[in-house]
N, C-alpha and C. Protein backbone atom coordinates (compact mmCIF):
# COMPACT_ATOMS: atom_id res chain seq x y z
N UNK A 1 88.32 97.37 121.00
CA UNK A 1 87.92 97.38 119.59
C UNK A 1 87.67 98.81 119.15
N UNK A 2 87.84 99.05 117.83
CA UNK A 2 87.59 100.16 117.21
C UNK A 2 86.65 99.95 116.57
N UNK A 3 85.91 101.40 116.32
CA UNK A 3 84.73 101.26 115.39
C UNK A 3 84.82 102.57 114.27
N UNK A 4 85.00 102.38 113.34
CA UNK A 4 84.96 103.51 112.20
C UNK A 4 83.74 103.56 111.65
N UNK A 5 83.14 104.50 111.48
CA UNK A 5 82.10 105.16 110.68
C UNK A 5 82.46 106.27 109.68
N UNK A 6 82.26 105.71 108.34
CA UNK A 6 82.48 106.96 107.01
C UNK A 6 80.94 107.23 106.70
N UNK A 7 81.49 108.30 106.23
CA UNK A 7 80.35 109.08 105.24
C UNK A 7 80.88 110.33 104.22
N UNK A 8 80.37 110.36 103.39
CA UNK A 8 80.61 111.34 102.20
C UNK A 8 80.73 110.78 100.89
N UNK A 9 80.46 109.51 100.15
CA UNK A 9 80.61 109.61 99.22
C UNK A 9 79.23 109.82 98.77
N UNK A 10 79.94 109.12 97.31
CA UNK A 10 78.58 109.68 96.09
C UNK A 10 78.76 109.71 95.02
N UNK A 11 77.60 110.21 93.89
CA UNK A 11 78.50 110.55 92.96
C UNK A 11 78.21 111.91 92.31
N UNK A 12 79.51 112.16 91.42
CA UNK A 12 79.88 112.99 91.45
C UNK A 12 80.40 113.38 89.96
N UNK A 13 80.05 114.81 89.05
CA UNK A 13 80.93 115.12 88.02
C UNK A 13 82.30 115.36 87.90
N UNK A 14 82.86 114.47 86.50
CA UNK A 14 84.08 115.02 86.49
C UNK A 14 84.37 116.59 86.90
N UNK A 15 86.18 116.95 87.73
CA UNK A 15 85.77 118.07 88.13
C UNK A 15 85.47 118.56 89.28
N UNK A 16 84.27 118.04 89.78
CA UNK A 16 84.15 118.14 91.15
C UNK A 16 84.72 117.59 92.31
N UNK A 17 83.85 117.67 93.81
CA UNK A 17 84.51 117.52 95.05
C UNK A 17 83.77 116.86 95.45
N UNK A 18 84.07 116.33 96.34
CA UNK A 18 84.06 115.30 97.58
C UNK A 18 84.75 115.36 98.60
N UNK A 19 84.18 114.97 100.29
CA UNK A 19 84.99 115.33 101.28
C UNK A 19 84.30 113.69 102.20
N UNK A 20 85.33 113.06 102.24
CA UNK A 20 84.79 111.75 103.38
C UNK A 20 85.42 112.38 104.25
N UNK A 21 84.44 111.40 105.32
CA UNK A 21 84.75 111.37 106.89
C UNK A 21 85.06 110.29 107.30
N UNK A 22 85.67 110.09 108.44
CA UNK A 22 85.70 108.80 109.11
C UNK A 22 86.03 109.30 110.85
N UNK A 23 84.92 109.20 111.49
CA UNK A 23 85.17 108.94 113.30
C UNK A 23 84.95 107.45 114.23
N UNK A 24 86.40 107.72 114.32
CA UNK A 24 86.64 106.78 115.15
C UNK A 24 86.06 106.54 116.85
N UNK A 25 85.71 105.64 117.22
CA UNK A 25 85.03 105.55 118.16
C UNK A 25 85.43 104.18 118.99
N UNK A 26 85.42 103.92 120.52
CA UNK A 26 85.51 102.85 121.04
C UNK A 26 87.09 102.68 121.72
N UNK A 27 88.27 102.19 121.22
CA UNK A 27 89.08 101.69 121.99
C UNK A 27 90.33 102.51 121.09
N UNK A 28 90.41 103.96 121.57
CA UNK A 28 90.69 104.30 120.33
C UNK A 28 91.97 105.17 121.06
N UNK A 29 92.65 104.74 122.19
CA UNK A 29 94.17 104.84 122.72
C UNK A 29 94.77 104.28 122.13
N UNK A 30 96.17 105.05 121.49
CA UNK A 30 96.75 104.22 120.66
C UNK A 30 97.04 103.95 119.11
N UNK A 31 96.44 105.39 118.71
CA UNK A 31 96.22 105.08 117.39
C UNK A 31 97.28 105.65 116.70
N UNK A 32 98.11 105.39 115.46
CA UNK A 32 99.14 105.25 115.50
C UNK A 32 99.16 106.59 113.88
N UNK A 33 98.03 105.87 113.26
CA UNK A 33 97.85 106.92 111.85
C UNK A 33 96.40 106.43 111.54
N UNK A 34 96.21 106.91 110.64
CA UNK A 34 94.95 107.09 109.73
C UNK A 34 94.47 107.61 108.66
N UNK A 35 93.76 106.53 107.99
CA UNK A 35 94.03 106.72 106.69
C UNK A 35 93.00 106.46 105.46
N UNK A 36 93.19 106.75 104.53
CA UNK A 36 91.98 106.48 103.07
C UNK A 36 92.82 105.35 102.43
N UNK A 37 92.26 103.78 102.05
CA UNK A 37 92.42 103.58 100.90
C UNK A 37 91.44 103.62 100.09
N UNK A 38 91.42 102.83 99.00
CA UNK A 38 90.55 102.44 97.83
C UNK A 38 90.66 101.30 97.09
N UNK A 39 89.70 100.74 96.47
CA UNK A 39 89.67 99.22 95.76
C UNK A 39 88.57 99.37 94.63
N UNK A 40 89.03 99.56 93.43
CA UNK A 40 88.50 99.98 92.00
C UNK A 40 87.66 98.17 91.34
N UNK A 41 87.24 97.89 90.97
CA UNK A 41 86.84 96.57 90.37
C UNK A 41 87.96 96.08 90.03
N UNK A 42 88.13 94.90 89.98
CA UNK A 42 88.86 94.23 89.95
C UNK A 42 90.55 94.91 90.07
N UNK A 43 90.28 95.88 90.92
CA UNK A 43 92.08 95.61 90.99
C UNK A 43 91.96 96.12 92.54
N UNK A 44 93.55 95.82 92.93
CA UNK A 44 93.95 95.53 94.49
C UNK A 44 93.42 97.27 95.08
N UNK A 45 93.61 97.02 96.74
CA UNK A 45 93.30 97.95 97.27
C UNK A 45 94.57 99.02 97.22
N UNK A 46 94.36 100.23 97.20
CA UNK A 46 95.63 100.69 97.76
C UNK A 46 95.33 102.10 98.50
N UNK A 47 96.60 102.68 98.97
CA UNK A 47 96.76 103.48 99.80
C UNK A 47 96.29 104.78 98.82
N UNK A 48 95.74 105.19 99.12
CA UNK A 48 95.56 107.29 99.11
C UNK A 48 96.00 107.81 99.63
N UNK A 49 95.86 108.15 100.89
CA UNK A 49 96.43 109.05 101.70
C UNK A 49 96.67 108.57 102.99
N UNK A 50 97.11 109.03 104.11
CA UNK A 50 96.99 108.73 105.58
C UNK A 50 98.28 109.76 106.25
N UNK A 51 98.12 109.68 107.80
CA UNK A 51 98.26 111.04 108.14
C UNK A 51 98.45 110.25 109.69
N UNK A 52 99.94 110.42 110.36
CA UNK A 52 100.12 109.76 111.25
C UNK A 52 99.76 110.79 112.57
N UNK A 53 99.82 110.32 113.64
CA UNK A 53 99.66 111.32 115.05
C UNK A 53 100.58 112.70 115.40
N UNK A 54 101.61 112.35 114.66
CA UNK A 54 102.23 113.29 114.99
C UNK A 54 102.20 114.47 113.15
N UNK A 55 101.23 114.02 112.33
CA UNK A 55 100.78 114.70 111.27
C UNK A 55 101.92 114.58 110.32
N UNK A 56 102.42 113.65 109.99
CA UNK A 56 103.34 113.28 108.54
C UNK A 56 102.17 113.14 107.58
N UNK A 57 102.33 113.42 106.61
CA UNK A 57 101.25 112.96 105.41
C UNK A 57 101.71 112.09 104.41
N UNK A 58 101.19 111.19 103.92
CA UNK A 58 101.52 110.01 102.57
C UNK A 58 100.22 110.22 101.69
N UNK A 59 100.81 110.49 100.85
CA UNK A 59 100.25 110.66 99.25
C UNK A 59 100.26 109.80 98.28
N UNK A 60 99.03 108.74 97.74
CA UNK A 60 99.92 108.02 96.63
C UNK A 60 99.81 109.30 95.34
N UNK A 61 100.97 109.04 94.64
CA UNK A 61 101.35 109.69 93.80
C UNK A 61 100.05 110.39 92.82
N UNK A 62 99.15 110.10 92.28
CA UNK A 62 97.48 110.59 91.35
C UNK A 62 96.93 111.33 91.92
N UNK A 63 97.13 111.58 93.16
CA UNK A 63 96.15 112.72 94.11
C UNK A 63 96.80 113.55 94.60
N UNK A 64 98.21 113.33 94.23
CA UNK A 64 98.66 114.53 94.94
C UNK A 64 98.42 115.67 94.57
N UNK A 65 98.23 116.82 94.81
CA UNK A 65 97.66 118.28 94.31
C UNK A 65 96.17 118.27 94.38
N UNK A 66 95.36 116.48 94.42
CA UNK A 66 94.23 117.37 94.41
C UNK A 66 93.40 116.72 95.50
N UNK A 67 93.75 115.70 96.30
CA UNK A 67 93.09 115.54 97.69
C UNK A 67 94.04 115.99 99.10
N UNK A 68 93.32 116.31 99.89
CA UNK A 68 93.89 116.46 101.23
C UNK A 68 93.73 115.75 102.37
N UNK A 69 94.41 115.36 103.32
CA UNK A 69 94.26 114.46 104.45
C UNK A 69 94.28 115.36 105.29
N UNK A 70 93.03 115.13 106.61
CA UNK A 70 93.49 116.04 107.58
C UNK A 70 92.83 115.23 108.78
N UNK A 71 93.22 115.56 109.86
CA UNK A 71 92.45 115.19 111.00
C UNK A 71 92.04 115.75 112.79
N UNK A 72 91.00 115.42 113.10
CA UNK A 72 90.69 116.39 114.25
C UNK A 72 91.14 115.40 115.10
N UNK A 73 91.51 115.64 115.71
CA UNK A 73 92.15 114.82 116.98
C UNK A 73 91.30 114.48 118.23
N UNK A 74 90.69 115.70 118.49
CA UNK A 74 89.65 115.92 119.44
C UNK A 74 88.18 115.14 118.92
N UNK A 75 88.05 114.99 117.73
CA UNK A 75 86.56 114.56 117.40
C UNK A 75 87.51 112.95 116.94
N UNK A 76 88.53 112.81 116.94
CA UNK A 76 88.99 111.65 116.35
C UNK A 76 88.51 110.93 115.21
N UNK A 77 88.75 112.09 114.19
CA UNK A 77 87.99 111.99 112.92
C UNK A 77 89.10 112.65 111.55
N UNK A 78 89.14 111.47 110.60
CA UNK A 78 89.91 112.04 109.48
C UNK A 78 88.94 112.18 108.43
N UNK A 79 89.63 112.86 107.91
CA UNK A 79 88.37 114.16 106.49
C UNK A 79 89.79 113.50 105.17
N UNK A 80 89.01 113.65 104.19
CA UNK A 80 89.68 113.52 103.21
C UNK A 80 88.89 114.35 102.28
N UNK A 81 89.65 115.33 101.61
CA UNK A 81 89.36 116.02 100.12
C UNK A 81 89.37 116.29 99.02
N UNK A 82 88.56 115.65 98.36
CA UNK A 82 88.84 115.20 97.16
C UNK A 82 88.42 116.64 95.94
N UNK A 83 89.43 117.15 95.57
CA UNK A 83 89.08 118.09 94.42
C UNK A 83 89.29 117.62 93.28
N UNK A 84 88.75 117.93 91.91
CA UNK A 84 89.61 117.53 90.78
C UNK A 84 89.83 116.48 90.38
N UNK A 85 87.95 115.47 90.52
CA UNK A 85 87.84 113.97 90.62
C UNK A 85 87.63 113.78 89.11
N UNK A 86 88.51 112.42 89.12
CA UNK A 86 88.56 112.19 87.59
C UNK A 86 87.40 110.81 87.59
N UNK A 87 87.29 110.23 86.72
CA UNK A 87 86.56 109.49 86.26
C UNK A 87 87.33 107.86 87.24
N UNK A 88 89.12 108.19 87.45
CA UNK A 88 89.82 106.88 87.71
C UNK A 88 89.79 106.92 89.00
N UNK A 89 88.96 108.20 89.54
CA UNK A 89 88.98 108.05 90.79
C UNK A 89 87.92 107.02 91.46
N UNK A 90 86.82 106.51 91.02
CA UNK A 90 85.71 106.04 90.84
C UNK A 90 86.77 104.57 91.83
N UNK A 91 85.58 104.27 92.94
CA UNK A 91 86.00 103.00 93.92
C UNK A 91 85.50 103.08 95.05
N UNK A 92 85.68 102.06 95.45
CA UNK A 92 84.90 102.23 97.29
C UNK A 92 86.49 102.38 97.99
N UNK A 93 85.79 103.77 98.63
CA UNK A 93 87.12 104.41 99.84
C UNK A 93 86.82 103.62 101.23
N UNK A 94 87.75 103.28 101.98
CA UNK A 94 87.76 102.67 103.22
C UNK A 94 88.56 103.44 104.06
N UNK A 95 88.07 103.43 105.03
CA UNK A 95 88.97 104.40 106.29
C UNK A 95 89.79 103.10 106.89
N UNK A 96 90.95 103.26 107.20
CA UNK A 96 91.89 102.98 108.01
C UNK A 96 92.27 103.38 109.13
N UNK A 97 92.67 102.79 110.13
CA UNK A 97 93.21 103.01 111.60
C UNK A 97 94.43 102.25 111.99
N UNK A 98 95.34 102.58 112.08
CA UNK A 98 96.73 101.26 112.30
C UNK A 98 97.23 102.16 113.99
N UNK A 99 97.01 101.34 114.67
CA UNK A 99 97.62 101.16 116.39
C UNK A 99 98.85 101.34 116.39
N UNK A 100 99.35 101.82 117.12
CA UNK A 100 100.24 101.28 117.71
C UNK A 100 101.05 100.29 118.47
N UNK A 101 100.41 99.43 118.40
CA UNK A 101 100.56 97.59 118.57
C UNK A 101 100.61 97.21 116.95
N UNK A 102 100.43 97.99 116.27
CA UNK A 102 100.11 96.78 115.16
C UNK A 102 99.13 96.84 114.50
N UNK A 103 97.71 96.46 115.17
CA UNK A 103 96.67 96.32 114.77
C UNK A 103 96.05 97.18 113.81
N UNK A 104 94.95 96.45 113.17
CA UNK A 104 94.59 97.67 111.94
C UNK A 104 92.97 97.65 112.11
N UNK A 105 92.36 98.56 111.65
CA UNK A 105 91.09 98.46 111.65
C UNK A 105 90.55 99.30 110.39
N UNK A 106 89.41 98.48 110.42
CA UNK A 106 88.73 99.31 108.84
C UNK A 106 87.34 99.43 108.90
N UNK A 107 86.92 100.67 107.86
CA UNK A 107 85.50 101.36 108.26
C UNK A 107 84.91 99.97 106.89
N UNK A 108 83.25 100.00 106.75
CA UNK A 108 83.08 99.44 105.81
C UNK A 108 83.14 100.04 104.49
N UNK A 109 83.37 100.54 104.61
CA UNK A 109 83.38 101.51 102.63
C UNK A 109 82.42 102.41 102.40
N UNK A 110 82.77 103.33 101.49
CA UNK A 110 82.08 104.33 101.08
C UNK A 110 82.12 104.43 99.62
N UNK A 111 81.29 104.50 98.51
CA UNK A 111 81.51 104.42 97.27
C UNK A 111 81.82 105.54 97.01
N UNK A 112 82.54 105.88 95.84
CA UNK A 112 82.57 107.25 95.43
C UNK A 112 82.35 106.64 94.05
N UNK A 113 81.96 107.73 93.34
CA UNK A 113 81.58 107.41 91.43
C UNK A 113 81.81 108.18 90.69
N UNK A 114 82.72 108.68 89.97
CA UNK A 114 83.00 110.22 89.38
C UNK A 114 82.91 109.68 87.82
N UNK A 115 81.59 110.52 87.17
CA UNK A 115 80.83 110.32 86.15
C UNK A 115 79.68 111.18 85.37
N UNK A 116 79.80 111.43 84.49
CA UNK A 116 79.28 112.58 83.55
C UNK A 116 77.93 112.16 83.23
């Protein structure tokens, strides 16, 4: 089993930054990518960013230019950076883990709130 732990949100002025974390911990041979989504009120979750083992990056298209995916390998921990938060950025971020078998795992959420 995997265990994800985030931290970093909050809230935050239009404008500003934000940087989540997520370290992975436990059964954690195997991991295939890793990743940020998000899930706004009432609408579906989706992908932000994620960042496979061998360091490909996926961008959904609204953040590109102004968050970054990165990850330590050694602390088995992905960072995400959020510059240049708009108001639509506002949602609970979830860390992702997808195996290499398949399997997926998820942190419990982190709110972020970008608001004047």
């Amino acid at each position: 089993q995997v265990q994800l732990v985030e931290s970093g949100g909050g809230l935050v002025q239009p404008g500003g930054s934000l940087r989540l974390s997520c370290a992975a911990s436990g059964s954690i041979f195997g991991i295939y990518a890793m990743g940020w989504y998000r899930q706004a009120p009432e609408k579906q979750r989706e992908l932000v960013a994620s960042i496979t083992s061998g360091g490909s990056l996926t961008y959904t298209g609204s953040v590109k230019g102004r968050f970054t995916i990165s990850r330590d390998n050694a602390k088995n921990t992905v960072y995400l950076q959020m510059n240049s938060l708009k108001p639509e950025d506002t949602a609970v971020y979830y860390c992702n883990v997808d195996m290499f078998t398949g399997s997926a795992h998820w942190g419990q959420g982190t709110q972020v709130t970008v608001s004047s």
